[in-house]
PDB file of N, CA and C in Angstrom:
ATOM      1  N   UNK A   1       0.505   1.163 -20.591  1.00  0.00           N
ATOM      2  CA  UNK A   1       1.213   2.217 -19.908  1.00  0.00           C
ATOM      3  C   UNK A   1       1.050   1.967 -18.418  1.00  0.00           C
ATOM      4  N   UNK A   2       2.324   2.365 -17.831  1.00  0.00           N
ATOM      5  CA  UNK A   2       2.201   1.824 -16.380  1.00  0.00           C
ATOM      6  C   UNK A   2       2.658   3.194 -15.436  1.00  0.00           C
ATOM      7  N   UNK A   3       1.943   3.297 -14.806  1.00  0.00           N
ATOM      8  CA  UNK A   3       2.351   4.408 -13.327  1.00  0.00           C
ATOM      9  C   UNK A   3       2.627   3.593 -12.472  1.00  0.00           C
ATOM     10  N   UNK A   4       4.058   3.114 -12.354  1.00  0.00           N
ATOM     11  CA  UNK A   4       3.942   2.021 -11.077  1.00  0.00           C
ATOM     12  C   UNK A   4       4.815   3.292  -9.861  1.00  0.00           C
ATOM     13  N   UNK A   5       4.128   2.558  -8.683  1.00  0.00           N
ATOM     14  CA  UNK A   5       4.352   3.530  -7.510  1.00  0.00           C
ATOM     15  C   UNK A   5       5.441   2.521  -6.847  1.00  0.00           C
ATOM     16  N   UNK A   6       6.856   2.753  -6.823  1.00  0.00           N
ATOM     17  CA  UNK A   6       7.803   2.338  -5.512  1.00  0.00           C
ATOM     18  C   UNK A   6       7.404   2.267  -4.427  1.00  0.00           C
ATOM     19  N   UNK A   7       8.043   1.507  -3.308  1.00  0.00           N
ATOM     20  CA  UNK A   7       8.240   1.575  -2.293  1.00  0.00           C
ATOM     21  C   UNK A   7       8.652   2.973  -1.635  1.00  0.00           C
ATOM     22  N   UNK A   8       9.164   4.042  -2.297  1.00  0.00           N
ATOM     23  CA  UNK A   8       9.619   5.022  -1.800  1.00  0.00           C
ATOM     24  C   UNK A   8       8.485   6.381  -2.501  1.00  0.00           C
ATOM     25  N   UNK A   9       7.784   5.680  -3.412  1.00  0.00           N
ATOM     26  CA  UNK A   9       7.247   6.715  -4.041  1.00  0.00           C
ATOM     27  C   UNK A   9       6.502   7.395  -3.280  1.00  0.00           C
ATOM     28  N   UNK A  10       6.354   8.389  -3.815  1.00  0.00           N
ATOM     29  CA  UNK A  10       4.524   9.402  -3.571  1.00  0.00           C
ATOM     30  C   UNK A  10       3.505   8.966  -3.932  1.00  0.00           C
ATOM     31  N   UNK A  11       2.479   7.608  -3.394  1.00  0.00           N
ATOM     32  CA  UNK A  11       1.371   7.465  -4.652  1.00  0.00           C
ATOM     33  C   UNK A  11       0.461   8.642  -5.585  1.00  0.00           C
ATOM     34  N   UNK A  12       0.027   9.623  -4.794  1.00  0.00           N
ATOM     35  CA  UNK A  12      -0.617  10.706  -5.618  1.00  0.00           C
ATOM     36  C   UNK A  12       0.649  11.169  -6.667  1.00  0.00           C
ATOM     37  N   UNK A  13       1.485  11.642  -5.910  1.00  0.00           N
ATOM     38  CA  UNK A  13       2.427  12.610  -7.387  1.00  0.00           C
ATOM     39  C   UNK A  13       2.156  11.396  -8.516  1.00  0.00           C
ATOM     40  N   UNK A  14       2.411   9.804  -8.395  1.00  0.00           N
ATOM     41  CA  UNK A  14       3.298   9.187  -9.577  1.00  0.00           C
ATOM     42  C   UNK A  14       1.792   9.204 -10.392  1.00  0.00           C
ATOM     43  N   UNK A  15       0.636   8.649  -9.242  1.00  0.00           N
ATOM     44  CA  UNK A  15      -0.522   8.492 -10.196  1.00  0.00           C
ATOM     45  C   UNK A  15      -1.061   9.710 -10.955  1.00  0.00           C
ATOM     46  N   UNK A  16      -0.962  10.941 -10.505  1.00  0.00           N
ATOM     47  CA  UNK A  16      -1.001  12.425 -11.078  1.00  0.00           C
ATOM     48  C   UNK A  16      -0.616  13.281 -12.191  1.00  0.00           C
ATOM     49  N   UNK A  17       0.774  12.583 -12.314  1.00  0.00           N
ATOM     50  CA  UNK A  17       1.453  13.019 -13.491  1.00  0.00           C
ATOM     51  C   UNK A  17       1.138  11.652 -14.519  1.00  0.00           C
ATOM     52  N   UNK A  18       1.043  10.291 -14.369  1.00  0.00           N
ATOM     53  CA  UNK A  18       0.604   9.953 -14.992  1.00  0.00           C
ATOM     54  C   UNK A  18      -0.624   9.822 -15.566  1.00  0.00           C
ATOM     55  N   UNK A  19      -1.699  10.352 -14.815  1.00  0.00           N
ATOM     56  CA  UNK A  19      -3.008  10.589 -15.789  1.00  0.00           C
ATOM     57  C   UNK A  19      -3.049  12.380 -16.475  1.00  0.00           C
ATOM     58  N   UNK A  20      -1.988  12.504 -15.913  1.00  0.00           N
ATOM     59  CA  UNK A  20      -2.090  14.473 -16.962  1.00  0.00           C
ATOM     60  C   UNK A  20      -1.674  13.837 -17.879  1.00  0.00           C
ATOM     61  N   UNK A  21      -0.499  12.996 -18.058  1.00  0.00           N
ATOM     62  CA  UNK A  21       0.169  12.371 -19.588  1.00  0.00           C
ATOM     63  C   UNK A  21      -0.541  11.195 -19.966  1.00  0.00           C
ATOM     64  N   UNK A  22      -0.891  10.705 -19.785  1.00  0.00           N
ATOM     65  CA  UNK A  22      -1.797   9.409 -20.400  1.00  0.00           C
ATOM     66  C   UNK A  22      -2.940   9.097 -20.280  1.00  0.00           C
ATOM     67  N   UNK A  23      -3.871  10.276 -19.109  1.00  0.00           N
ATOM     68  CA  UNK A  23      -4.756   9.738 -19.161  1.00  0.00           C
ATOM     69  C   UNK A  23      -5.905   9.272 -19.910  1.00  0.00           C
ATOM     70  N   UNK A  24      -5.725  10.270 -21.160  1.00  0.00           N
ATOM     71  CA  UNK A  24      -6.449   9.361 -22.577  1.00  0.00           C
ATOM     72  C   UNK A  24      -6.399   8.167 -22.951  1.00  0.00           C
ATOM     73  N   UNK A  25      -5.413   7.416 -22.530  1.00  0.00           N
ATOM     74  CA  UNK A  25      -5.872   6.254 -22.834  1.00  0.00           C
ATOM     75  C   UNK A  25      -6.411   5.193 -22.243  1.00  0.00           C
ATOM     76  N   UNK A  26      -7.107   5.895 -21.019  1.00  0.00           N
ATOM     77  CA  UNK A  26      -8.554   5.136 -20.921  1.00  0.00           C
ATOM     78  C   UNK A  26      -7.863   4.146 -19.726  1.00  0.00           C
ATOM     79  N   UNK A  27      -8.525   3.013 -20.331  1.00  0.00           N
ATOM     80  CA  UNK A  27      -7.826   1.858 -19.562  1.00  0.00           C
ATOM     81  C   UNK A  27      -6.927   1.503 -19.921  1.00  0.00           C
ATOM     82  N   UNK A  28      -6.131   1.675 -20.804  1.00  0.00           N
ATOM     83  CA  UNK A  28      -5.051   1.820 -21.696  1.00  0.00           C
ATOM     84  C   UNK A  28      -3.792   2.064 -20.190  1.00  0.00           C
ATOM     85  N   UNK A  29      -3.841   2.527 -19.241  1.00  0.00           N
ATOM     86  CA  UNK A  29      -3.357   3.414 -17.954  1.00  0.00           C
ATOM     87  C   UNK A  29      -3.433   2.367 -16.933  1.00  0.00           C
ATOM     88  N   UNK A  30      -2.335   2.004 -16.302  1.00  0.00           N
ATOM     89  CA  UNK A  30      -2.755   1.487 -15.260  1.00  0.00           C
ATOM     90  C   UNK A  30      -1.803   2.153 -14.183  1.00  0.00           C
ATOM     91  N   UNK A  31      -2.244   2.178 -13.032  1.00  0.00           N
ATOM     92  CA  UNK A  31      -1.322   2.904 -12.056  1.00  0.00           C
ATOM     93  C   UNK A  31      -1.712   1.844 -10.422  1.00  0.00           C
ATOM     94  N   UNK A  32      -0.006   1.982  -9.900  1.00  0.00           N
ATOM     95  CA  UNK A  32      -0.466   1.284  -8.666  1.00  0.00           C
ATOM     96  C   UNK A  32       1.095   0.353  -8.216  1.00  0.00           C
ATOM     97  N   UNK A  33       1.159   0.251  -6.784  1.00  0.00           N
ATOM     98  CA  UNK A  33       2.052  -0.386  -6.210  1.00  0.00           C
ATOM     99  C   UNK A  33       2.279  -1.628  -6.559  1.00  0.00           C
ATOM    100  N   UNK A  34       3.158  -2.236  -6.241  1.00  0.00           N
ATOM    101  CA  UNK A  34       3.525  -3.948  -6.682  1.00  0.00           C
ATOM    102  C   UNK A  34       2.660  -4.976  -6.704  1.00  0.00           C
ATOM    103  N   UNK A  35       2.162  -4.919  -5.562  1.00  0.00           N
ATOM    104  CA  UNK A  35       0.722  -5.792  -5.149  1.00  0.00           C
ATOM    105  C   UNK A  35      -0.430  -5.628  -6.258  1.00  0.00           C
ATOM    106  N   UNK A  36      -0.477  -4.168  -6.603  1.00  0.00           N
ATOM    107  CA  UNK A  36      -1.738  -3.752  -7.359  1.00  0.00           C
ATOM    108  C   UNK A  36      -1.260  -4.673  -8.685  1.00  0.00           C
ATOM    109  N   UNK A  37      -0.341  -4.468  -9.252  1.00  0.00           N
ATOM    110  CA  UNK A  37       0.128  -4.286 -10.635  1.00  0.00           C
ATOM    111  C   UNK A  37      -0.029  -5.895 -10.871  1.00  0.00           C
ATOM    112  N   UNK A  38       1.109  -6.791 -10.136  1.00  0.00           N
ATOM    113  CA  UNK A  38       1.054  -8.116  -9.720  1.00  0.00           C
ATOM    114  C   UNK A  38      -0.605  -8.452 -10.349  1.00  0.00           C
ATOM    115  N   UNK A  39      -1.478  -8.178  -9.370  1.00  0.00           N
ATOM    116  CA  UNK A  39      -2.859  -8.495  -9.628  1.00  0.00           C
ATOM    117  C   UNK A  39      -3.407  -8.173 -10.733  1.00  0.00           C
ATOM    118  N   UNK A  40      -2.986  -7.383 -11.478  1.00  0.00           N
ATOM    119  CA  UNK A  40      -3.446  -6.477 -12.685  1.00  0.00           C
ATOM    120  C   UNK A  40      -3.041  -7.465 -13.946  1.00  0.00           C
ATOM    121  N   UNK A  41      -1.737  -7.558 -13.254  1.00  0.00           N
ATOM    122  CA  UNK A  41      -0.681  -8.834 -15.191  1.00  0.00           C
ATOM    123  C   UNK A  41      -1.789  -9.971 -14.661  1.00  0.00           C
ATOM    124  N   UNK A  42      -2.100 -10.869 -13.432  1.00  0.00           N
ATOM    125  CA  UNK A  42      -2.081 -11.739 -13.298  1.00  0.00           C
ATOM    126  C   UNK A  42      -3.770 -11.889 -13.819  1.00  0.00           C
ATOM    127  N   UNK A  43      -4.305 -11.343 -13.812  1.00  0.00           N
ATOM    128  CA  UNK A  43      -6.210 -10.993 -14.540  1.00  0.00           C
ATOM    129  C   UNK A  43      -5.615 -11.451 -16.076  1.00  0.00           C
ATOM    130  N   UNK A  44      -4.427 -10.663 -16.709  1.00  0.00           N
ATOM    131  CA  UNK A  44      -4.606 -10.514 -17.821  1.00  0.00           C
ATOM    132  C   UNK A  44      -3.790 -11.982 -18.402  1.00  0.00           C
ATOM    133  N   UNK A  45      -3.023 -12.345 -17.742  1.00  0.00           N
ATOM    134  CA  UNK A  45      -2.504 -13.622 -18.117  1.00  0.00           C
ATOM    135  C   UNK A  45      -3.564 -14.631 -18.153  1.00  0.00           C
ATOM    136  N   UNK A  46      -4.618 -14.737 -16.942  1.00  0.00           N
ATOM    137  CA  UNK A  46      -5.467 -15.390 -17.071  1.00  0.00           C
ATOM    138  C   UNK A  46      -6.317 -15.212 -18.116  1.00  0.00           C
ATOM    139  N   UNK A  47      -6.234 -14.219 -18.709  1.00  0.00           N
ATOM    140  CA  UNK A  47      -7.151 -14.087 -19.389  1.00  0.00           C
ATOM    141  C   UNK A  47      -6.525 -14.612 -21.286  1.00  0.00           C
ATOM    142  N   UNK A  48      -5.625 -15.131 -21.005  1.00  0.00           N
ATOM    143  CA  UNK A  48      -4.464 -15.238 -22.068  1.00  0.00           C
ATOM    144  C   UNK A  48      -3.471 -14.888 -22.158  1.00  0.00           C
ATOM    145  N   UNK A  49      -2.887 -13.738 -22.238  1.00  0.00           N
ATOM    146  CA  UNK A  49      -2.062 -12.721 -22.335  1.00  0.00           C
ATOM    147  C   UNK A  49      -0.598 -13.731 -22.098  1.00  0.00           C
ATOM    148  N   UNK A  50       0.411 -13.863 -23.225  1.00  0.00           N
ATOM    149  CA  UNK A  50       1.249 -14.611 -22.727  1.00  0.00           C
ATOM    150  C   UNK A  50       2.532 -13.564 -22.687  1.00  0.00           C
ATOM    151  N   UNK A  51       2.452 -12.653 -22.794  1.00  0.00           N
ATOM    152  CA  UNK A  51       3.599 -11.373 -23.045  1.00  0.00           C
ATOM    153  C   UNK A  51       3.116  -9.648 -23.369  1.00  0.00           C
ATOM    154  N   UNK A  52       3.999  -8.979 -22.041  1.00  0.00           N
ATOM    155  CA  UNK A  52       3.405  -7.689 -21.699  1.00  0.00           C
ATOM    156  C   UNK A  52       4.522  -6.589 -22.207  1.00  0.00           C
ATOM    157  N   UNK A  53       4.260  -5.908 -22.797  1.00  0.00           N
ATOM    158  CA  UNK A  53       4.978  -4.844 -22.930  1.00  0.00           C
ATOM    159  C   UNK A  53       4.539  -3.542 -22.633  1.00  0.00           C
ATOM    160  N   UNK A  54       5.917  -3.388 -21.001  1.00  0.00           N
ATOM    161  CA  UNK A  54       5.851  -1.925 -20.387  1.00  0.00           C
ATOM    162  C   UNK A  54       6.323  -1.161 -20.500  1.00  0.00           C
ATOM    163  N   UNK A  55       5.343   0.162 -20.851  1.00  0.00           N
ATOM    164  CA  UNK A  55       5.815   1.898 -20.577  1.00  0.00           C
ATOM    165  C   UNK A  55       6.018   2.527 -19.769  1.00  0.00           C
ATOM    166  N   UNK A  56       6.830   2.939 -19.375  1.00  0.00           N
ATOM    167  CA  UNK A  56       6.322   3.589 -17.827  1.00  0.00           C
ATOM    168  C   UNK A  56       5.632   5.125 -17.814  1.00  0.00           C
ATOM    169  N   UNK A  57       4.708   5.015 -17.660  1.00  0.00           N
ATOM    170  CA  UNK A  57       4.341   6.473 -17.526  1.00  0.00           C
ATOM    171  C   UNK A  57       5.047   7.644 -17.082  1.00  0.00           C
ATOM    172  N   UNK A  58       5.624   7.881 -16.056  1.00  0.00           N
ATOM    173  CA  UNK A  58       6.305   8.714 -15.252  1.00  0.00           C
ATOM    174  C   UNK A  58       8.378   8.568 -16.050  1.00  0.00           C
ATOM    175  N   UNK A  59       8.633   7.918 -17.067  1.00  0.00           N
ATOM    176  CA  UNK A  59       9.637   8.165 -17.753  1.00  0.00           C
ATOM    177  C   UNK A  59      10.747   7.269 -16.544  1.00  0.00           C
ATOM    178  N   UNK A  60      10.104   6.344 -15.804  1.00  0.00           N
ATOM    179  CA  UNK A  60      10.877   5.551 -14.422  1.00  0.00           C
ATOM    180  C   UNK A  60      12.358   5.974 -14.578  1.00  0.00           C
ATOM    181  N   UNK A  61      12.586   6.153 -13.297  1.00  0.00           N
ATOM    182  CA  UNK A  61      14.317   6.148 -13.158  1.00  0.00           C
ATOM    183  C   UNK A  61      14.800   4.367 -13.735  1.00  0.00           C
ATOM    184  N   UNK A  62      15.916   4.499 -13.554  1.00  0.00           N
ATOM    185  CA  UNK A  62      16.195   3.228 -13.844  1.00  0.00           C
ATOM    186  C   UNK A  62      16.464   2.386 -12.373  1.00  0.00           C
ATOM    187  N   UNK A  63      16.346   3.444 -11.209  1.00  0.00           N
ATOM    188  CA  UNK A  63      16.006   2.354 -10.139  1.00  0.00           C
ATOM    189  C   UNK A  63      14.542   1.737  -9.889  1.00  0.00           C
ATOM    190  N   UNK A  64      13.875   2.660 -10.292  1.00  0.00           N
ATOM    191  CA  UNK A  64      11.850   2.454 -10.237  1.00  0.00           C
ATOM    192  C   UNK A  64      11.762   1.105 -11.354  1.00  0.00           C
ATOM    193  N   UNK A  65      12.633   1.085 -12.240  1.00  0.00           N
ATOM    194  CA  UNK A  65      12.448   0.201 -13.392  1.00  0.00           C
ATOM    195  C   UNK A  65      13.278  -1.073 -12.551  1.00  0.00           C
ATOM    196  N   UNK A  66      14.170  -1.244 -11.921  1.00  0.00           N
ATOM    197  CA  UNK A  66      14.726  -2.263 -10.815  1.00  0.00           C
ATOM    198  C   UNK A  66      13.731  -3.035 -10.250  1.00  0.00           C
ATOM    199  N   UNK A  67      13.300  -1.739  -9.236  1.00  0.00           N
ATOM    200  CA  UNK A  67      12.329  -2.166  -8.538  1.00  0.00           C
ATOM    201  C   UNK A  67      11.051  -3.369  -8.954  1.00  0.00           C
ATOM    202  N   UNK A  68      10.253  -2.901 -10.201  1.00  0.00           N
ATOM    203  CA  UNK A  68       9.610  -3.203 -10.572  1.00  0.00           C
ATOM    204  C   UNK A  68       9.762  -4.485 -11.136  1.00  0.00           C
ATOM    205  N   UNK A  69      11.036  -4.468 -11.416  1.00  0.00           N
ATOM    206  CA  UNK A  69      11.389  -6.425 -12.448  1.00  0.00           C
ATOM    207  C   UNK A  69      11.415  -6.725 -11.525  1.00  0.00           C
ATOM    208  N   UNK A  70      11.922  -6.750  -9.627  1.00  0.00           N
ATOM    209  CA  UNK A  70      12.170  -7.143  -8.746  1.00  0.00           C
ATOM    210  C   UNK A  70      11.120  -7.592  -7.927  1.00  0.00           C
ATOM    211  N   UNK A  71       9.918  -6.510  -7.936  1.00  0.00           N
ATOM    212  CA  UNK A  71       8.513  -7.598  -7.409  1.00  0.00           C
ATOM    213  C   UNK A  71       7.583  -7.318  -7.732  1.00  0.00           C
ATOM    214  N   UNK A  72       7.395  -7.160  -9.314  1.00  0.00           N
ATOM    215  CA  UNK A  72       6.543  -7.636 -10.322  1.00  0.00           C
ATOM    216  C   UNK A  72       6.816  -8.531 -10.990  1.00  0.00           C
ATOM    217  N   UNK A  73       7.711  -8.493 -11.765  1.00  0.00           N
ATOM    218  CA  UNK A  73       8.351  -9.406 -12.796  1.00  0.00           C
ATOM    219  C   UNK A  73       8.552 -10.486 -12.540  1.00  0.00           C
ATOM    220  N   UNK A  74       9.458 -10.389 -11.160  1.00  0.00           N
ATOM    221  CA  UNK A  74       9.771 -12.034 -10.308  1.00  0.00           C
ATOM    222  C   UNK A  74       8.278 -13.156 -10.512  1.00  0.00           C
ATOM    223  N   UNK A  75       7.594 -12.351 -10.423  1.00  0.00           N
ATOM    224  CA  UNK A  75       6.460 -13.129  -9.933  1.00  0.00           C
ATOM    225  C   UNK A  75       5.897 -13.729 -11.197  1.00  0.00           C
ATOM    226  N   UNK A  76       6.320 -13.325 -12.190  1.00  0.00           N
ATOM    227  CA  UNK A  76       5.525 -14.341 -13.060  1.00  0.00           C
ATOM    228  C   UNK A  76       6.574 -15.415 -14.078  1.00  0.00           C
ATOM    229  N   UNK A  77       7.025 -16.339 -13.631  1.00  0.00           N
ATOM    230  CA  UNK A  77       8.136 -17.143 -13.974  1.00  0.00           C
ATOM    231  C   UNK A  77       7.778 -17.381 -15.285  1.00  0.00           C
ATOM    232  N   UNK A  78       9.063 -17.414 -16.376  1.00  0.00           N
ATOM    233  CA  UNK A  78       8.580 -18.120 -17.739  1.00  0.00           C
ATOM    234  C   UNK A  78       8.596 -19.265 -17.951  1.00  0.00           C
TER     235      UNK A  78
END
């Protein structure tokens, strides 16, 4: 599950509402701007991980979901 924060976002609101709704699952939750997230896949690829499947916590617009293939996604070439 992902709280990813836009460029335009609020970081508190997006990370906020996503731990009232998900925060049970622990580490299960990750929340955080492009840079953060980037760093976050890139731990877990190293760590194996050859394919991620994202939720968005906050129900993303479909521009937040843009955003996110745009400089997260870019970054990890197949």
């Amino acid at each position: 599950m992902v709280g990813f924060i836009g460029q335009s976002a609020d970081a508190d609101a997006v990370t906020d509402k996503s731990w009232r709704r998900w925060g049970h699952l622990g580490p299960g939750l990750v929340c955080g701007r492009a840079d953060d997230l980037i760093k976050y896949f890139s731990r877990l690829r190293d760590q194996g991980a050859q394919r991620f499947y994202v939720w968005f916590a906050d129900f993303a617009a479909p521009e937040s979901i843009a955003e996110f293939g745009e400089s997260v996604i870019a970054e990890f070439p197949r």
